[in-house]
N, C-alpha and C. Protein backbone atom coordinates (compact mmCIF):
# COMPACT_ATOMS: atom_id res chain seq x y z
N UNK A 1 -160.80 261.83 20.49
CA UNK A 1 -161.78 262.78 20.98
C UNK A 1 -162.65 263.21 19.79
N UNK A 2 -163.79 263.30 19.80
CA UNK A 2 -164.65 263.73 19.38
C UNK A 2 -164.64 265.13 18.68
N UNK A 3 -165.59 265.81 17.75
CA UNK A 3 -165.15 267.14 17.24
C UNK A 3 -166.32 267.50 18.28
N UNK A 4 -167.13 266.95 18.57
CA UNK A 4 -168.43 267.52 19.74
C UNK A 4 -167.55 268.04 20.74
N UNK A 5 -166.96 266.96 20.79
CA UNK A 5 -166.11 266.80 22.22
C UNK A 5 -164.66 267.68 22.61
N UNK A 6 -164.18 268.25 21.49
CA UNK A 6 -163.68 269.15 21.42
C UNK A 6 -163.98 270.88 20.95
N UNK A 7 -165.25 270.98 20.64
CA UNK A 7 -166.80 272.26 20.72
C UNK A 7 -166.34 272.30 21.71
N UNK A 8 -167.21 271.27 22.82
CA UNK A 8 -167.50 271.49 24.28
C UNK A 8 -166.45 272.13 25.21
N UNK A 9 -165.36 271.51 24.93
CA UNK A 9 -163.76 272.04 25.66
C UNK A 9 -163.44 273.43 25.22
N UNK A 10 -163.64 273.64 24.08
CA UNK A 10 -163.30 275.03 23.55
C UNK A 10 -164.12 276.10 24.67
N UNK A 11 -165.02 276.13 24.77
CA UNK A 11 -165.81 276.73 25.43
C UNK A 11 -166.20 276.43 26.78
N UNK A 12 -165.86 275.26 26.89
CA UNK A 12 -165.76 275.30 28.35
C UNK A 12 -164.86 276.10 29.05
N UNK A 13 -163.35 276.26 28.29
CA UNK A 13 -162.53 276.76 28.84
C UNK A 13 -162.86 278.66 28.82
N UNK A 14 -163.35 278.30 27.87
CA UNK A 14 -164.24 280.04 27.93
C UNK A 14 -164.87 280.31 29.06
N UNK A 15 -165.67 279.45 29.29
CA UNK A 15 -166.70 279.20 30.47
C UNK A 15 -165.87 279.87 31.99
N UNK A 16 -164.68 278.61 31.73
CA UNK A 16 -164.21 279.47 32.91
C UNK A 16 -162.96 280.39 33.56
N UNK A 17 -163.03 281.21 32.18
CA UNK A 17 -162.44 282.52 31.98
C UNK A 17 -163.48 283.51 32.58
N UNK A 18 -164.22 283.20 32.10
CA UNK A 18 -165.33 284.06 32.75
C UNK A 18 -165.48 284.03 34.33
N UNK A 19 -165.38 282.59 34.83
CA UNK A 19 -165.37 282.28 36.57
C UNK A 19 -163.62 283.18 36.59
N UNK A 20 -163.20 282.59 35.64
CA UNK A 20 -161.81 283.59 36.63
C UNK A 20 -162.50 285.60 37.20
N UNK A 21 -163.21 285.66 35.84
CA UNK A 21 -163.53 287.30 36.33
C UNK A 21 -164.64 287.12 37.60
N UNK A 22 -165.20 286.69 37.75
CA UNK A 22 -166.17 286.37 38.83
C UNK A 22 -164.97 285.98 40.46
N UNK A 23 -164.29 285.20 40.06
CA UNK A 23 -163.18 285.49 41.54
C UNK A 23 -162.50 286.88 41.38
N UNK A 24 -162.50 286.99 40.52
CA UNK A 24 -161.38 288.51 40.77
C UNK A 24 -162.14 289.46 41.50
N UNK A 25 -163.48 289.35 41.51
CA UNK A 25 -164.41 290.82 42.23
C UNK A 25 -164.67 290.30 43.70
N UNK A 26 -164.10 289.20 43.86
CA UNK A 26 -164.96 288.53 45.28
C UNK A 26 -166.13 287.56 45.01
N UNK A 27 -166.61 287.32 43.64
CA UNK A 27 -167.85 286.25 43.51
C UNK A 27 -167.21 285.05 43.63
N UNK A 28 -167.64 283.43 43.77
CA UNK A 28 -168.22 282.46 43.61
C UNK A 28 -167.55 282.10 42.10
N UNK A 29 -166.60 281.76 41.91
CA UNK A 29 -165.80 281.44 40.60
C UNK A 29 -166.93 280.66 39.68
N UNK A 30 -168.27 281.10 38.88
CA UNK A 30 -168.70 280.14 38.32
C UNK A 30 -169.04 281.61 37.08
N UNK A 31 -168.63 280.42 35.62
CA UNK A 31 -168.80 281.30 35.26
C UNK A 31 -169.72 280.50 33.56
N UNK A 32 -170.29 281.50 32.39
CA UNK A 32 -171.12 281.06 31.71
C UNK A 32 -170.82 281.67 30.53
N UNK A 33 -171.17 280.37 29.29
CA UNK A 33 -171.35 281.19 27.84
C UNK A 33 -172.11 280.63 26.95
N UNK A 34 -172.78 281.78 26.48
CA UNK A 34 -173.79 280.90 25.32
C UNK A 34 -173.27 281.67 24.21
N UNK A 35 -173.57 280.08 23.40
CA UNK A 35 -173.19 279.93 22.07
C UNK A 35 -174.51 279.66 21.12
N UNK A 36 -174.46 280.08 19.87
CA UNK A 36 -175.16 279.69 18.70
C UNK A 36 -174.09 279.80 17.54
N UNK A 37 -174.85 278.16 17.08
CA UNK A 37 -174.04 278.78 15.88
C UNK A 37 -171.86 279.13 15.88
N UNK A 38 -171.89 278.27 16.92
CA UNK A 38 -169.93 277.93 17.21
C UNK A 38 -170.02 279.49 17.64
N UNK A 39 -170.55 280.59 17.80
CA UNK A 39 -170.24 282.02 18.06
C UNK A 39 -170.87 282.39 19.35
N UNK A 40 -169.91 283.01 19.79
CA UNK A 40 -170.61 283.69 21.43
C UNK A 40 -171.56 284.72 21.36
N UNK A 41 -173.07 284.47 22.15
CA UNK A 41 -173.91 285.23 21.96
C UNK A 41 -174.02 286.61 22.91
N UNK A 42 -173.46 285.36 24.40
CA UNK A 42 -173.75 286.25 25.12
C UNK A 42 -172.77 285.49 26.31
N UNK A 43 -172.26 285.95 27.62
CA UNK A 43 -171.40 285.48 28.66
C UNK A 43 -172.15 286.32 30.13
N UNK A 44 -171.61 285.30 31.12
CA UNK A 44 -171.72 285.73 32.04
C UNK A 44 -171.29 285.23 33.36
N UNK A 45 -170.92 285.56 34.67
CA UNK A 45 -170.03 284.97 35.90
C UNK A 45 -170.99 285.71 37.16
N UNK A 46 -170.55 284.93 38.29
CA UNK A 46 -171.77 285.40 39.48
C UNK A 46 -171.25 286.27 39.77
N UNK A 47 -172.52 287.34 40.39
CA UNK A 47 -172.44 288.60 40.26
C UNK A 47 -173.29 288.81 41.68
N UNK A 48 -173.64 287.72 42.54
CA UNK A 48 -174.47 287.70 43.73
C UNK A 48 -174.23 288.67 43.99
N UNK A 49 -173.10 289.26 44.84
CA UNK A 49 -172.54 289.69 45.87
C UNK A 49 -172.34 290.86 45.83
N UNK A 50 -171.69 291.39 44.39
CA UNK A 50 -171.31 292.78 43.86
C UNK A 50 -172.74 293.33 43.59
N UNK A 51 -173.79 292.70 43.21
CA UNK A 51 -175.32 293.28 42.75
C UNK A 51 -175.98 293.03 43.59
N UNK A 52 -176.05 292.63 44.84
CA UNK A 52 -176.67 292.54 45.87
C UNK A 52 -178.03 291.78 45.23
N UNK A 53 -177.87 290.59 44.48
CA UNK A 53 -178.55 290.33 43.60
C UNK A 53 -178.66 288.75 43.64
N UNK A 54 -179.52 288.05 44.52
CA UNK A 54 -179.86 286.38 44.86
C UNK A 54 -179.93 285.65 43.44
N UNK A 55 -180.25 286.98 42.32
CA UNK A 55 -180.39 285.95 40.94
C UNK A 55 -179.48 286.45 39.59
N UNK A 56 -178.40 286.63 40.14
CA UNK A 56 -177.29 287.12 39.50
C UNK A 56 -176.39 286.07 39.11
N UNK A 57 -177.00 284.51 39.18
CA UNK A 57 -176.07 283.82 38.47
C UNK A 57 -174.97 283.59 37.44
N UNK A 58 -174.03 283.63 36.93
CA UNK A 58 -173.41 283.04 36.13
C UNK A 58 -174.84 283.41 34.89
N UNK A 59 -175.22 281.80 34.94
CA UNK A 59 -176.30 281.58 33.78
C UNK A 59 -177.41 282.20 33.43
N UNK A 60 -177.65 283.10 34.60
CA UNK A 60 -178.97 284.12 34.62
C UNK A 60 -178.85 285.64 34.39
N UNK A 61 -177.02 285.69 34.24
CA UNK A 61 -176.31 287.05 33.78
C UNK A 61 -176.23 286.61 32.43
N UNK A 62 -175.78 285.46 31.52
CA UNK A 62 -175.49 285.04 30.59
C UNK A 62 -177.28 285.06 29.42
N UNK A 63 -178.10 284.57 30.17
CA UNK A 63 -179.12 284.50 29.49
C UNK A 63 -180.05 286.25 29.15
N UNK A 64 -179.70 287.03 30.58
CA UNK A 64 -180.74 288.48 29.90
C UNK A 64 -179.76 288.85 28.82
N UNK A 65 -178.10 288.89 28.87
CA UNK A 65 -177.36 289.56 27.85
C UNK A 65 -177.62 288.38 26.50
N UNK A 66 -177.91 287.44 26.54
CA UNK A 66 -178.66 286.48 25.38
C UNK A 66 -179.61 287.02 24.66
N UNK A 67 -181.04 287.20 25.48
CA UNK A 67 -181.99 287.90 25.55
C UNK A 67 -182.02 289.08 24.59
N UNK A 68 -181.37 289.99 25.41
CA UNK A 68 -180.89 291.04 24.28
C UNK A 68 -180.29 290.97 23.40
N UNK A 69 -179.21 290.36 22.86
CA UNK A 69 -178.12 290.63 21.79
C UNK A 69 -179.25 289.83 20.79
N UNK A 70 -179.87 288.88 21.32
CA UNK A 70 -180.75 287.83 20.41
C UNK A 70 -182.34 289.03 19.69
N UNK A 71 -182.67 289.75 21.06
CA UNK A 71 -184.11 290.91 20.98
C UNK A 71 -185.13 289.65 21.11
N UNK A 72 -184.31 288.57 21.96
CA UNK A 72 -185.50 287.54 21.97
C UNK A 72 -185.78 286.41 23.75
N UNK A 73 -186.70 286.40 23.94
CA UNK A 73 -186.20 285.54 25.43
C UNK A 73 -186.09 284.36 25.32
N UNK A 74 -186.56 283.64 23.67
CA UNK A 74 -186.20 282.32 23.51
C UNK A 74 -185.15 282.32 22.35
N UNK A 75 -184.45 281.22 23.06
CA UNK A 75 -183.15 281.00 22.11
C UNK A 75 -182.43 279.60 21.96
N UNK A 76 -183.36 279.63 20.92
CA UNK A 76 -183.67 278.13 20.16
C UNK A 76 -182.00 277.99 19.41
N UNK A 77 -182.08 276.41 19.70
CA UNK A 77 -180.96 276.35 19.17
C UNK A 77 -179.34 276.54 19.61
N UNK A 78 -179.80 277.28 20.75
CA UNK A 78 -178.16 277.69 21.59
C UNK A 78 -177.73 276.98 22.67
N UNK A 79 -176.59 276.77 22.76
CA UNK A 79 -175.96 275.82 24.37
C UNK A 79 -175.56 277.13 25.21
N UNK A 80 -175.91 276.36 26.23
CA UNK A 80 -175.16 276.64 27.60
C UNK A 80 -173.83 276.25 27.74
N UNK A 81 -173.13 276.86 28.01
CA UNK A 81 -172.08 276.40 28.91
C UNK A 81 -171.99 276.85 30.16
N UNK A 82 -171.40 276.10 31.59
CA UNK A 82 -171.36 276.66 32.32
C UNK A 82 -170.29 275.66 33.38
N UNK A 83 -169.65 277.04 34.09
CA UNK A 83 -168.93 275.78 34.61
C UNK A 83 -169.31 274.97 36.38
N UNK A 84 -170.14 275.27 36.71
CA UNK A 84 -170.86 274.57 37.49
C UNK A 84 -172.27 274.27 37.52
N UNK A 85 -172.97 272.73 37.66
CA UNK A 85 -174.37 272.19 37.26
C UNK A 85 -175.20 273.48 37.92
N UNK A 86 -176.17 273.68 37.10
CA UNK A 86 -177.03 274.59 37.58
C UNK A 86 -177.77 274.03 38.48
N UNK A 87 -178.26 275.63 39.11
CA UNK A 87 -178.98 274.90 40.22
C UNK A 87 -180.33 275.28 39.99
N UNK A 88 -181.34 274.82 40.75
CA UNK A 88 -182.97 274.80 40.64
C UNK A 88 -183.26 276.38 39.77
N UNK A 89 -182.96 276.98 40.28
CA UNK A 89 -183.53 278.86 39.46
C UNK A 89 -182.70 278.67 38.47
N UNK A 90 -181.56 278.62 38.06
CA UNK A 90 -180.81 278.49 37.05
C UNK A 90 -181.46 277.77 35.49
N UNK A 91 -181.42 276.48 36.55
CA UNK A 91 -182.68 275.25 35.24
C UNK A 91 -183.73 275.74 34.98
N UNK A 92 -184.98 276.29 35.43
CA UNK A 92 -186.06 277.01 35.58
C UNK A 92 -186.16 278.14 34.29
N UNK A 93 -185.14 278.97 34.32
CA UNK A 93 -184.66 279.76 33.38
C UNK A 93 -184.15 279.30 32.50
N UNK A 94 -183.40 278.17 31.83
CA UNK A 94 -182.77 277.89 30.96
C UNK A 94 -184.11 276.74 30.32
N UNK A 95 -184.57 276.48 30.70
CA UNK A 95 -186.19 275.83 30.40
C UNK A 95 -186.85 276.87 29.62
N UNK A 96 -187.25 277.67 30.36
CA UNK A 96 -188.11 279.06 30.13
C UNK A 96 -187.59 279.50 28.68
N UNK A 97 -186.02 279.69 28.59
CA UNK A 97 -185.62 280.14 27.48
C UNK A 97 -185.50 279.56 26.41
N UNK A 98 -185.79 277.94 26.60
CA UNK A 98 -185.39 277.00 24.85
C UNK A 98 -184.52 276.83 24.85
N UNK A 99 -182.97 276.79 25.66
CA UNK A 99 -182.06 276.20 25.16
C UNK A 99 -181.91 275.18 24.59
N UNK A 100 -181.26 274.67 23.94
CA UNK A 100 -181.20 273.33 23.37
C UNK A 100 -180.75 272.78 23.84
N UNK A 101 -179.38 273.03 24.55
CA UNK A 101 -178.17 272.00 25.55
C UNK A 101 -177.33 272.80 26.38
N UNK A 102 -177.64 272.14 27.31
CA UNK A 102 -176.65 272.80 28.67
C UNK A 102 -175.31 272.05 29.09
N UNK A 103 -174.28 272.36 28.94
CA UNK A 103 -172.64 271.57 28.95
C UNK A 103 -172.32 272.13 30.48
N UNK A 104 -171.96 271.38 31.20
CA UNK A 104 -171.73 272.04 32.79
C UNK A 104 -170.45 271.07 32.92
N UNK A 105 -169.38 271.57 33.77
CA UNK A 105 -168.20 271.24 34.57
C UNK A 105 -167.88 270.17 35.39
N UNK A 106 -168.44 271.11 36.51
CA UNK A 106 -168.34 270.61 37.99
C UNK A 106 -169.96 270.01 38.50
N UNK A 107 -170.13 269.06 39.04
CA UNK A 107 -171.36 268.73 39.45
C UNK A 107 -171.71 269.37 40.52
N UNK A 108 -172.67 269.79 40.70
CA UNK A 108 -173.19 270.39 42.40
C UNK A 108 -174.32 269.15 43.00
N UNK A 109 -173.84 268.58 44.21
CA UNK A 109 -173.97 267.46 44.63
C UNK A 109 -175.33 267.60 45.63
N UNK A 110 -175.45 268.90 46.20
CA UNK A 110 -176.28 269.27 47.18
C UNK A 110 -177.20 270.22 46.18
N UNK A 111 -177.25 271.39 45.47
CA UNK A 111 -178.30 271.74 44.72
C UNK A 111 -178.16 271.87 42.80
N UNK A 112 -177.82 270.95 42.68
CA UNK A 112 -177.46 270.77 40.88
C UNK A 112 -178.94 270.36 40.73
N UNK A 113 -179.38 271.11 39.75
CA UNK A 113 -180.62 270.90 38.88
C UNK A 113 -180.89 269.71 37.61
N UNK A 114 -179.27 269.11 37.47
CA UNK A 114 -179.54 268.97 35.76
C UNK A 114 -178.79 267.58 36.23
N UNK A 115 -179.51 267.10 36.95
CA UNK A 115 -179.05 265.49 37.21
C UNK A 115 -178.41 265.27 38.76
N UNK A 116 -178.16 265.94 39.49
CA UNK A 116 -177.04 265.63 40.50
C UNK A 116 -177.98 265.46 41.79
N UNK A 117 -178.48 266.27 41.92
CA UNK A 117 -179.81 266.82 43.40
C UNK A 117 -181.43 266.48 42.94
N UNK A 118 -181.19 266.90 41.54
CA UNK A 118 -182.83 267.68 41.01
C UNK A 118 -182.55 267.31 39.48
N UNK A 119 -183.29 266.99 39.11
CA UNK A 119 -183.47 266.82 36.82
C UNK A 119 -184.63 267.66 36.71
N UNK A 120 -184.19 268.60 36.24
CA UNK A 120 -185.40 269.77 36.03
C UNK A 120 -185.41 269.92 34.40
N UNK A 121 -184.04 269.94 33.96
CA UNK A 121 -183.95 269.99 32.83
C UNK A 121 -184.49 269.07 31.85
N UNK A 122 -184.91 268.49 32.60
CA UNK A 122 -185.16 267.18 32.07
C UNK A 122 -186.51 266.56 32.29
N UNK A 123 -187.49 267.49 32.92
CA UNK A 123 -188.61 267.10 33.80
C UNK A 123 -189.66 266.98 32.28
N UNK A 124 -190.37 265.68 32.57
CA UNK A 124 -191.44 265.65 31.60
C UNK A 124 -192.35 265.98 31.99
N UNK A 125 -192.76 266.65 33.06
CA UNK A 125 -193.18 267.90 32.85
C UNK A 125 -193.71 268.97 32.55
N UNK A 126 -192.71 269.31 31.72
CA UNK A 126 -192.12 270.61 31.06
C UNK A 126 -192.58 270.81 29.94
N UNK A 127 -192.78 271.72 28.80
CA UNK A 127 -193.26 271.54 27.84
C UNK A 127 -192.03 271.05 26.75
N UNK A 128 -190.73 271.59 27.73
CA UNK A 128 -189.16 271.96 27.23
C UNK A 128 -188.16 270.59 27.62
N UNK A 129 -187.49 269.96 27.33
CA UNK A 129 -186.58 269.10 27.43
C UNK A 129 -185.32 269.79 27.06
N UNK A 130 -184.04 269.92 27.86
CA UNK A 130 -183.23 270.07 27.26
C UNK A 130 -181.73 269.14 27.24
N UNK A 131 -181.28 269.34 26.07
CA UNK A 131 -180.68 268.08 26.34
C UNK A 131 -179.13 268.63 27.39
N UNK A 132 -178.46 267.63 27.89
CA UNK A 132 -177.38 268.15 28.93
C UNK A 132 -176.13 267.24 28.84
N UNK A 133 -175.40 268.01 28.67
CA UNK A 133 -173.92 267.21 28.77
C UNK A 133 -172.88 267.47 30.06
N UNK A 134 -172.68 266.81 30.80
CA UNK A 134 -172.44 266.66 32.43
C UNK A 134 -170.51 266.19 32.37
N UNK A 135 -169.88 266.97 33.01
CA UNK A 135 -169.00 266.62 33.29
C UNK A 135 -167.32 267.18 32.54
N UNK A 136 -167.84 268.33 31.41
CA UNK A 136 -166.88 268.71 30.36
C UNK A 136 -165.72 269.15 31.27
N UNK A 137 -164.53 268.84 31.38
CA UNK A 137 -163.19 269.47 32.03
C UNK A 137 -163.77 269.79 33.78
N UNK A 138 -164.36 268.70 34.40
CA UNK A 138 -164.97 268.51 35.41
C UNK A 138 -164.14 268.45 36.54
N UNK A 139 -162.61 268.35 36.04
CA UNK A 139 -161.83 268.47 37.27
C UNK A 139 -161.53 269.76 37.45
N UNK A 140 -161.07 270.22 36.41
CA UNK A 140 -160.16 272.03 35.92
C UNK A 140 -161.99 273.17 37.09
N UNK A 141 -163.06 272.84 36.44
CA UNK A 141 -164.08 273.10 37.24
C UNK A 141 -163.85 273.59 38.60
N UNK A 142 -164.13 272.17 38.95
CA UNK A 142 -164.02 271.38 40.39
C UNK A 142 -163.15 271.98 41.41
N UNK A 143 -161.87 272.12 40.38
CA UNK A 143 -160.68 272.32 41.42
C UNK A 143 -160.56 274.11 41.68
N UNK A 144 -161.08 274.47 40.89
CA UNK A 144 -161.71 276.55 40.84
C UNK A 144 -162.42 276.97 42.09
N UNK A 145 -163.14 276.47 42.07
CA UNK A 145 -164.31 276.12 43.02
C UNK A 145 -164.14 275.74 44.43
N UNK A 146 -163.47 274.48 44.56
CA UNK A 146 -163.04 274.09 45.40
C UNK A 146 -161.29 275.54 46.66
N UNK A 147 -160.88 275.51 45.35
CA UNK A 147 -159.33 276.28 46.11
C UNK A 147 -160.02 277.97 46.16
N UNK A 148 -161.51 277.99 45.71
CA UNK A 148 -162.19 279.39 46.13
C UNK A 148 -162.36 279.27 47.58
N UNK A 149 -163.37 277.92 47.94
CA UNK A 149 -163.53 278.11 49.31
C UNK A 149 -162.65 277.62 50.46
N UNK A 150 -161.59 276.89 49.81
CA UNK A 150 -160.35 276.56 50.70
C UNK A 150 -159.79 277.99 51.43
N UNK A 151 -159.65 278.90 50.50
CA UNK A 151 -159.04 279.71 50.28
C UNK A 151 -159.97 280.57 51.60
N UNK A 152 -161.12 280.68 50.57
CA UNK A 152 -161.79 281.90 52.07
C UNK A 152 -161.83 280.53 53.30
N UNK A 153 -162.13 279.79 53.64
CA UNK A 153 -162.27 279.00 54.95
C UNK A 153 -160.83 279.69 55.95
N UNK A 154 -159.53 279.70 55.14
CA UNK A 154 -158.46 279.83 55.67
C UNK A 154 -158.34 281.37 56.02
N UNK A 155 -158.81 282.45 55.32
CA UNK A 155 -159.13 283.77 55.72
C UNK A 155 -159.87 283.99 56.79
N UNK A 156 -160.84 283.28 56.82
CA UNK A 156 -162.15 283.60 58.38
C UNK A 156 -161.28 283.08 59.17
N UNK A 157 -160.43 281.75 59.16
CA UNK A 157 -159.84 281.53 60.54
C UNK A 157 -158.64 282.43 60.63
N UNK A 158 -157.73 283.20 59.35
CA UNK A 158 -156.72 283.72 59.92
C UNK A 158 -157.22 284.91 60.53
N UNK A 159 -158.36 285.67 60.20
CA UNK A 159 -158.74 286.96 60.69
C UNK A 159 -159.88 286.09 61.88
N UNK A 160 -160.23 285.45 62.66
CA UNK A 160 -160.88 284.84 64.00
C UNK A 160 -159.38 284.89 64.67
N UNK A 161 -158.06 284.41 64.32
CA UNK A 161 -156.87 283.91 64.75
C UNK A 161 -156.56 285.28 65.29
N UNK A 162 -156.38 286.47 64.44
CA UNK A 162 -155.80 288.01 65.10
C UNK A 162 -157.06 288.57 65.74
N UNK A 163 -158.33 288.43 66.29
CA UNK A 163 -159.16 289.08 66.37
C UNK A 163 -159.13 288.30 67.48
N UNK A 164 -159.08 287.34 67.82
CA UNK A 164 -158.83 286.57 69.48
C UNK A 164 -157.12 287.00 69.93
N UNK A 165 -156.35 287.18 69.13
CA UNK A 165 -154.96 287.91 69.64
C UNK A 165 -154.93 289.16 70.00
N UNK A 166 -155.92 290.08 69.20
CA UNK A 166 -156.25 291.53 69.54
C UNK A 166 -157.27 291.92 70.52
N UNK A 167 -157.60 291.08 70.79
CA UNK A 167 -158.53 290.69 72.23
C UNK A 167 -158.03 290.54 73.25
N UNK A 168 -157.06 289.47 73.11
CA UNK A 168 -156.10 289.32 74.19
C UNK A 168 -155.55 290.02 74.76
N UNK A 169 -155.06 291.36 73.65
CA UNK A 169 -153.74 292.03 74.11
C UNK A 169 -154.60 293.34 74.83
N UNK A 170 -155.58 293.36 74.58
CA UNK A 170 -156.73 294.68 74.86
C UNK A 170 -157.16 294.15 76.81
C-alpha cells in the first residue's frame, strides 16, 4: 500500500466517524473532512433534517467551517474527504472553493457528481479541475449507508404492521 494510500484511509476513517455522528441524530450517515497540510481544518456530517436545511450536506457543513477556520472561501491546496460521492450541489461548491482533491467512499450511482451520474468535478468547463480519488474503504462506506436504510425500510413497515393492528382492534 501506498503512503498516499494510507493518508487517504487515515481519514477516511475519520470521514466516517463523523457519518457515525450524523446517524446518531437521525441524519443520512454521510459524513466529511477537510484536510490541509495532513491536519484537520474543518469536519462535517448531514445535518438535512435536524436544520431543516436542503444544503446541509456533510461537505457543505465541512466547507463554511473550512471557510472560517481558513477566514477564506478558497482553499487551495486542501482535500476532501467524504464518505459518500458528492452529489451535483456538493461538486458545485467544492469547485467554487479550490479544492485540490476530493477522496469519496461509497459511489452514488443515481446522483454522484464526481464520476458516477455527473463529472462536474471534472467539467472543462470550469475554470477549476479537481482532482478525485473514488472508491477509498468503499465497502466500510457502502455498508453504513446501506444498513441506514435497511434499517429505516424495516421501521416504516414495523410501525404500518401495528398501525393496521391498531386499526383492526379499534
Amino acid at each position: 500500500m501506498s503512503e498516499q494510500s494510507e493518508i487517504d484511509e487515515k481519514w477516511m476513517r475519520y470521514a466516517l466517524t463523523m457519518a457515525d455522528k450524523a446517524e446518531q441524530i437521525g441524519e443520512v450517515p454521510v459524513g466529511a473532512v477537510l484536510v490541509l497540510d495532513d491536519e484537520v481544518i474543518a469536519q462535517g456530517y448531514n445535518m438535512v433534517i435536524s436544520n431543516h436545511d436542503p444544503c446541509a450536506h456533510a461537505e457543505i457543513m465541512a466547507l463554511r467551517h473550512g471557510g472560517q477556520q481558513l477566514q477564506n472561501y478558497r482553499m487551495l491546496g486542501a482535500t476532501l474527504y467524504v464518505s459518500l460521492e458528492p452529489c451535483c450541489m456538493c461538486a458545485g461548491a467544492i469547485v467554487h472553493s479550490r479544492i485540490k482533491r476530493v477522496v469519496y467512499g461509497a459511489p452514488d450511482l443515481k446522483t454522484g457528481a464526481a464520476g458516477s451520474a455527473f463529472n462536474l468535478l471534472n467539467d472543462e468547463q470550469h475554470n477549476h479541475q479537481v482532482l478525485c480519488t473514488a472508491g477509498v474503504l468503499s465497502n466500510d462506506c457502502a455498508t453504513k449507508i446501506s444498513a441506514f436504510f435497511s434499517r429505516r425500510r424495516q421501521e416504516k413497515k414495523t410501525l404500518k404492521l401495528a398501525k393496521k393492528q391498531n386499526d383492526a382492534k379499534v
